[in-house]
Structures are given as structure tokens and as C-alpha cells.
C-alpha atoms as a PDB file:
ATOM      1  CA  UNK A   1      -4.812  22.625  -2.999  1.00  0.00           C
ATOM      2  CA  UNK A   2      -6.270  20.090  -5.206  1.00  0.00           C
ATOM      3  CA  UNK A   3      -7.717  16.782  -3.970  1.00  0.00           C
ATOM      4  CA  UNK A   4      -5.073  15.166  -5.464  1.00  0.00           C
ATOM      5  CA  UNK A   5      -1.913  16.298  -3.862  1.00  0.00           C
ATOM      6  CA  UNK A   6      -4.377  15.870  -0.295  1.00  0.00           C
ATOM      7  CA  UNK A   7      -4.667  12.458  -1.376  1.00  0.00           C
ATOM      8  CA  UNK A   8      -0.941  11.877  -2.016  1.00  0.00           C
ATOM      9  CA  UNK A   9       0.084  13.289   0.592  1.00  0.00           C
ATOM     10  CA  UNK A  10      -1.828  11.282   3.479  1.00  0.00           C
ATOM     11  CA  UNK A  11      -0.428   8.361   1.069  1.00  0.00           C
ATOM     12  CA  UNK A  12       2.997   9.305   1.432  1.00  0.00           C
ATOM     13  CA  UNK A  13       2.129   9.906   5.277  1.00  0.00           C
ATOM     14  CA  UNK A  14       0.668   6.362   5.850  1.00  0.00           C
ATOM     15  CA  UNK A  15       3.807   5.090   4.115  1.00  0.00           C
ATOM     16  CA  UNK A  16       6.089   6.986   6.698  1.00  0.00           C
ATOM     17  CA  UNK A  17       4.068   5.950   9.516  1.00  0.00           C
ATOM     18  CA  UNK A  18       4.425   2.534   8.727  1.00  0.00           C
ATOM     19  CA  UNK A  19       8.145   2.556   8.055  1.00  0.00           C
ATOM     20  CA  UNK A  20       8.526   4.425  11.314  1.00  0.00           C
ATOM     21  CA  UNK A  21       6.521   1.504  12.742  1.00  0.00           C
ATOM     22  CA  UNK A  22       8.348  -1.163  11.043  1.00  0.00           C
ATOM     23  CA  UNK A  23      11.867   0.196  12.396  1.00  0.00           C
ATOM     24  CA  UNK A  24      11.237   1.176  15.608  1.00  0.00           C
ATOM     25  CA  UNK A  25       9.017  -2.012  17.521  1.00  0.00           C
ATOM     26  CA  UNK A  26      10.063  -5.103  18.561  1.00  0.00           C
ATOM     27  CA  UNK A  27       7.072  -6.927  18.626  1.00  0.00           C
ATOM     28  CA  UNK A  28       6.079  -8.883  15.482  1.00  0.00           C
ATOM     29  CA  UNK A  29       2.139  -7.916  15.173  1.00  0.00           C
ATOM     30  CA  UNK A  30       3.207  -4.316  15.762  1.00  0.00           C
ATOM     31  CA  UNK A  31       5.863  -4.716  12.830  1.00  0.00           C
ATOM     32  CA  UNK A  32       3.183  -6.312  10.293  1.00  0.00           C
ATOM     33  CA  UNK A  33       0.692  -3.116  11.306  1.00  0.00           C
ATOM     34  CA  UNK A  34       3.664  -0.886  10.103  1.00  0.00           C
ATOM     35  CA  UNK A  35       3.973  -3.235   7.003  1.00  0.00           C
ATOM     36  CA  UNK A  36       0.411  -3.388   6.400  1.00  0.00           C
ATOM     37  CA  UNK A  37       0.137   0.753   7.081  1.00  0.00           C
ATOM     38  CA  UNK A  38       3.082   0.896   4.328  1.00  0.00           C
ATOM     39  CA  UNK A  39       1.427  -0.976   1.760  1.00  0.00           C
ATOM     40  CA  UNK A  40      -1.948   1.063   2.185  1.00  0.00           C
ATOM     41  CA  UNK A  41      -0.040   4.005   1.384  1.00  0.00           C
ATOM     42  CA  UNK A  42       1.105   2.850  -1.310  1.00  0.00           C
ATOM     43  CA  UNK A  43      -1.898   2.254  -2.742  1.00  0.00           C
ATOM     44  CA  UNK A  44      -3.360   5.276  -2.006  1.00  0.00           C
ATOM     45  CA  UNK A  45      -0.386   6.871  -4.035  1.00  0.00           C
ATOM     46  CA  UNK A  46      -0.606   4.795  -6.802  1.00  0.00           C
ATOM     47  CA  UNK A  47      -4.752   5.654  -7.196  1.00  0.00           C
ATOM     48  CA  UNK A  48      -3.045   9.352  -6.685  1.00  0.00           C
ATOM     49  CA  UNK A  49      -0.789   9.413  -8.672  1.00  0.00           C
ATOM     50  CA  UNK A  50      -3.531   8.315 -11.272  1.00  0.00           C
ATOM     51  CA  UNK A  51      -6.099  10.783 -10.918  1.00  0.00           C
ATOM     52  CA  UNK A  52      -7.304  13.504 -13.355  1.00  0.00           C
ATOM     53  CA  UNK A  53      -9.683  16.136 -11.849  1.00  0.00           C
ATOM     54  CA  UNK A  54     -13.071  15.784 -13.967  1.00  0.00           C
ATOM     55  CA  UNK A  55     -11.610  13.242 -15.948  1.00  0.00           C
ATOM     56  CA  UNK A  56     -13.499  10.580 -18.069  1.00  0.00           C
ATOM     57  CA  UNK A  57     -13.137   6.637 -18.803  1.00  0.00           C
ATOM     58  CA  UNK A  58     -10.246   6.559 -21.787  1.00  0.00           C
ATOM     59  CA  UNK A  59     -12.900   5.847 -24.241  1.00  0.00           C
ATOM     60  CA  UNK A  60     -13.173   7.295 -27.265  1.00  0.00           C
ATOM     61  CA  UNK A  61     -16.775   8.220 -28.826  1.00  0.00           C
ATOM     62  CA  UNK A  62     -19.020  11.256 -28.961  1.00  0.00           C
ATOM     63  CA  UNK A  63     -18.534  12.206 -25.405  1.00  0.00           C
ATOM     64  CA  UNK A  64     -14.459  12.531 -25.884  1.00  0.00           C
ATOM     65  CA  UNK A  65     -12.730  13.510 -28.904  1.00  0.00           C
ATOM     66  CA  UNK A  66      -9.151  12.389 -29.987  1.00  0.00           C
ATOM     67  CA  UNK A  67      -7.673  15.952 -29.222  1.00  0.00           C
ATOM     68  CA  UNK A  68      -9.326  15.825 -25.317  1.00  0.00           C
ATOM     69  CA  UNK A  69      -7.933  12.287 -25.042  1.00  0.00           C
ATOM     70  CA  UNK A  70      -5.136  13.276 -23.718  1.00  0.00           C
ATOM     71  CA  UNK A  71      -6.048  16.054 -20.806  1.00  0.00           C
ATOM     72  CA  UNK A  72      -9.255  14.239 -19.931  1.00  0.00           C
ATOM     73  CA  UNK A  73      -8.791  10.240 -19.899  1.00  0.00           C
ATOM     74  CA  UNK A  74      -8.184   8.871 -16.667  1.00  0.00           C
ATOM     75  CA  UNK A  75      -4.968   6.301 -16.965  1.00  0.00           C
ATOM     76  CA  UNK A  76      -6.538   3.158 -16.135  1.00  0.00           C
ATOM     77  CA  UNK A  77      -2.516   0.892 -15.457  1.00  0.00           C
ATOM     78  CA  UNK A  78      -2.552   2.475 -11.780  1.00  0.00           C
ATOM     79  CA  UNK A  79      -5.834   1.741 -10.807  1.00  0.00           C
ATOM     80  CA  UNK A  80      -4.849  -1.823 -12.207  1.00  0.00           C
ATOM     81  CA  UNK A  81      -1.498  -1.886 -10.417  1.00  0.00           C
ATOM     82  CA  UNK A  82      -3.331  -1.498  -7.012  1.00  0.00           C
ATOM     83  CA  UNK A  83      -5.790  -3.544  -7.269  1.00  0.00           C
ATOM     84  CA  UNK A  84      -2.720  -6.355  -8.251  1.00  0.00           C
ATOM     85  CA  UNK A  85      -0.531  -4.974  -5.139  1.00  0.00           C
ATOM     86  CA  UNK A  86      -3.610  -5.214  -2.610  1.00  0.00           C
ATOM     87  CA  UNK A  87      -4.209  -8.776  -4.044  1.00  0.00           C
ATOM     88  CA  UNK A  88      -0.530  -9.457  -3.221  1.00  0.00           C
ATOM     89  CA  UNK A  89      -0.510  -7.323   0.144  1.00  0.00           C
ATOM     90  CA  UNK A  90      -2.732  -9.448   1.460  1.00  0.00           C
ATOM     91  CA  UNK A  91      -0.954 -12.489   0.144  1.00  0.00           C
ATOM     92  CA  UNK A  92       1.798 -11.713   1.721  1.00  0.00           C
ATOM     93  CA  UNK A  93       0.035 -10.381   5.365  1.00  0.00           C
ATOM     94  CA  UNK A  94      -1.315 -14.023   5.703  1.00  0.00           C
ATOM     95  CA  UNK A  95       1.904 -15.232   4.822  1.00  0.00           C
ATOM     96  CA  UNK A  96       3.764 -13.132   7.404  1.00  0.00           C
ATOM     97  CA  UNK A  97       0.652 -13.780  10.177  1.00  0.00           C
ATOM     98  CA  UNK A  98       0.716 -17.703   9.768  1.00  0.00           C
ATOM     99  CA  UNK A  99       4.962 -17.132  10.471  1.00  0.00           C
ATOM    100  CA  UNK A 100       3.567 -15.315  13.110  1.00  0.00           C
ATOM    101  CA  UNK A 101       1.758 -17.882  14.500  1.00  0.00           C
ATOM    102  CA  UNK A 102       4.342 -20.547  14.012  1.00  0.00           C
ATOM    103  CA  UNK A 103       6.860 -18.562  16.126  1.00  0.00           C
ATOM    104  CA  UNK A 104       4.499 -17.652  18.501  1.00  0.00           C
ATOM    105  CA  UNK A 105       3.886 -21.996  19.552  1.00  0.00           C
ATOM    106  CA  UNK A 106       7.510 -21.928  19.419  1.00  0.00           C
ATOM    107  CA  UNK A 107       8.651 -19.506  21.945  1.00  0.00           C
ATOM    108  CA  UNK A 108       5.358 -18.205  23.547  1.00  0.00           C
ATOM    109  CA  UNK A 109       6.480 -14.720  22.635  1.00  0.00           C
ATOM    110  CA  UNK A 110       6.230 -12.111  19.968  1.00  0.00           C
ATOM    111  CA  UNK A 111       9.699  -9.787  20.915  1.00  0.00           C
ATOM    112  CA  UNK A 112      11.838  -9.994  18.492  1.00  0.00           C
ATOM    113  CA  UNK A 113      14.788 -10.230  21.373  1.00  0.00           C
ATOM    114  CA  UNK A 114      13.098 -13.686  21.948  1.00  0.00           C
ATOM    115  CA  UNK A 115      14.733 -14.717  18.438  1.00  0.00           C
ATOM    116  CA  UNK A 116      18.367 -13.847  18.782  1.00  0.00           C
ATOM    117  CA  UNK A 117      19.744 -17.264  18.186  1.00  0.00           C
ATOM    118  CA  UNK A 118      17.869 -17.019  14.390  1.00  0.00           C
ATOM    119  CA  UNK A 119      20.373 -14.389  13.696  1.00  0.00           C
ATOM    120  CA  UNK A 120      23.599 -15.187  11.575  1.00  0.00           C
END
């Protein structure tokens, strides 16, 4: 088994765990740890999804010829792509914690069955 498909799968693992977390609590904090668990695992699949054993910075000079370009480059879009998504992860974690907040000084409670009358 190669590192890769170790790291991809506790990726896709974090991702469950935090969709399981996200569907089955009814507190608020407890659903933005499941949303915050998903989007790890995410990134850890992207940066999986992007790694080639031994590989080498897509450069090409002495060190890696056009032929070995291909085999031994390392694809440098998903390591981009995360660092974008944790950028906007977080963005959107303080978002969800300051809404958080806000309903917390409203009702004095995180449950989600507190809320009922914000449904249509």
C-alpha cells in the first residue's frame, strides 16, 4: 500500500466523519466541527490526489528531461486548490461561528430544536 492511497483514504474518512457529524447533532458548534472535519478531508484528498511518489518540482532543466516530465513532475493546481479552499474554509468557519454567536444572544441556546419558528 502506497502512502498515497493511506493518505486518501484517512481523507475520505475525515470527510465521512464529518458528514456523519453534520447530519446526525443538533447542536450548532458540534455541526461546524463536522463541517470543519469535512473540509479537512477534503484537503487532504486534494494534496492526495496530487501526489507522485519520488516526484520532482515540474521544472524543466538538467535534473528532468522532457520525456520524464510527465511520470516525475508533481502537478502543482491541487496543491494550489487547497491552499485557496483552506483560505475559504476558514472564511466561511468565522462566518458560520459569528452566526453562531448571534443566535446564541438570541435564544441562550445552541439546539437546533430552539430554532423551529426559522423554519419555512
Amino acid at each position: 500500500m502506497t502512502i498515497s492511497t493511506v493518505v486518501l483514504a484517512t481523507g475520505l474518512a475525515l470527510m465521512l466523519i464529518g458528514i456523519c457529524g453534520m447530519l446526525t447533532q443538533r447542536d450548532i458548534l458540534r455541526i461546524l466541527i463536522g463541517f470543519s472535519l469535512m473540509g479537512t478531508g477534503s484537503h487532504i484528498v486534494i494534496i492526495a490526489i496530487g501526489y507522485v511518489a519520488h516526484g520532482t518540482a515540474p521544472i524543466i532543466d538538467a535534473g528532468l528531461s522532457l520525456a520524464d516530465a510527465p511520470a516525475r513532475s508533481v502537478d502543482p493546481i491541487p496543491s494550489a486548490l487547497a491552499v485557496t479552499a483552506i483560505v475559504i474554509g476558514f472564511a466561511v468557519t468565522a462566518v458560520m461561528l459569528a452566526y453562531a454567536i448571534r443566535l446564541y444572544e438570541a435564544k441562550k441556546t445552541l439546539s437546533i430544536d430552539a430554532f423551529t419558528e426559522s423554519k419555512w
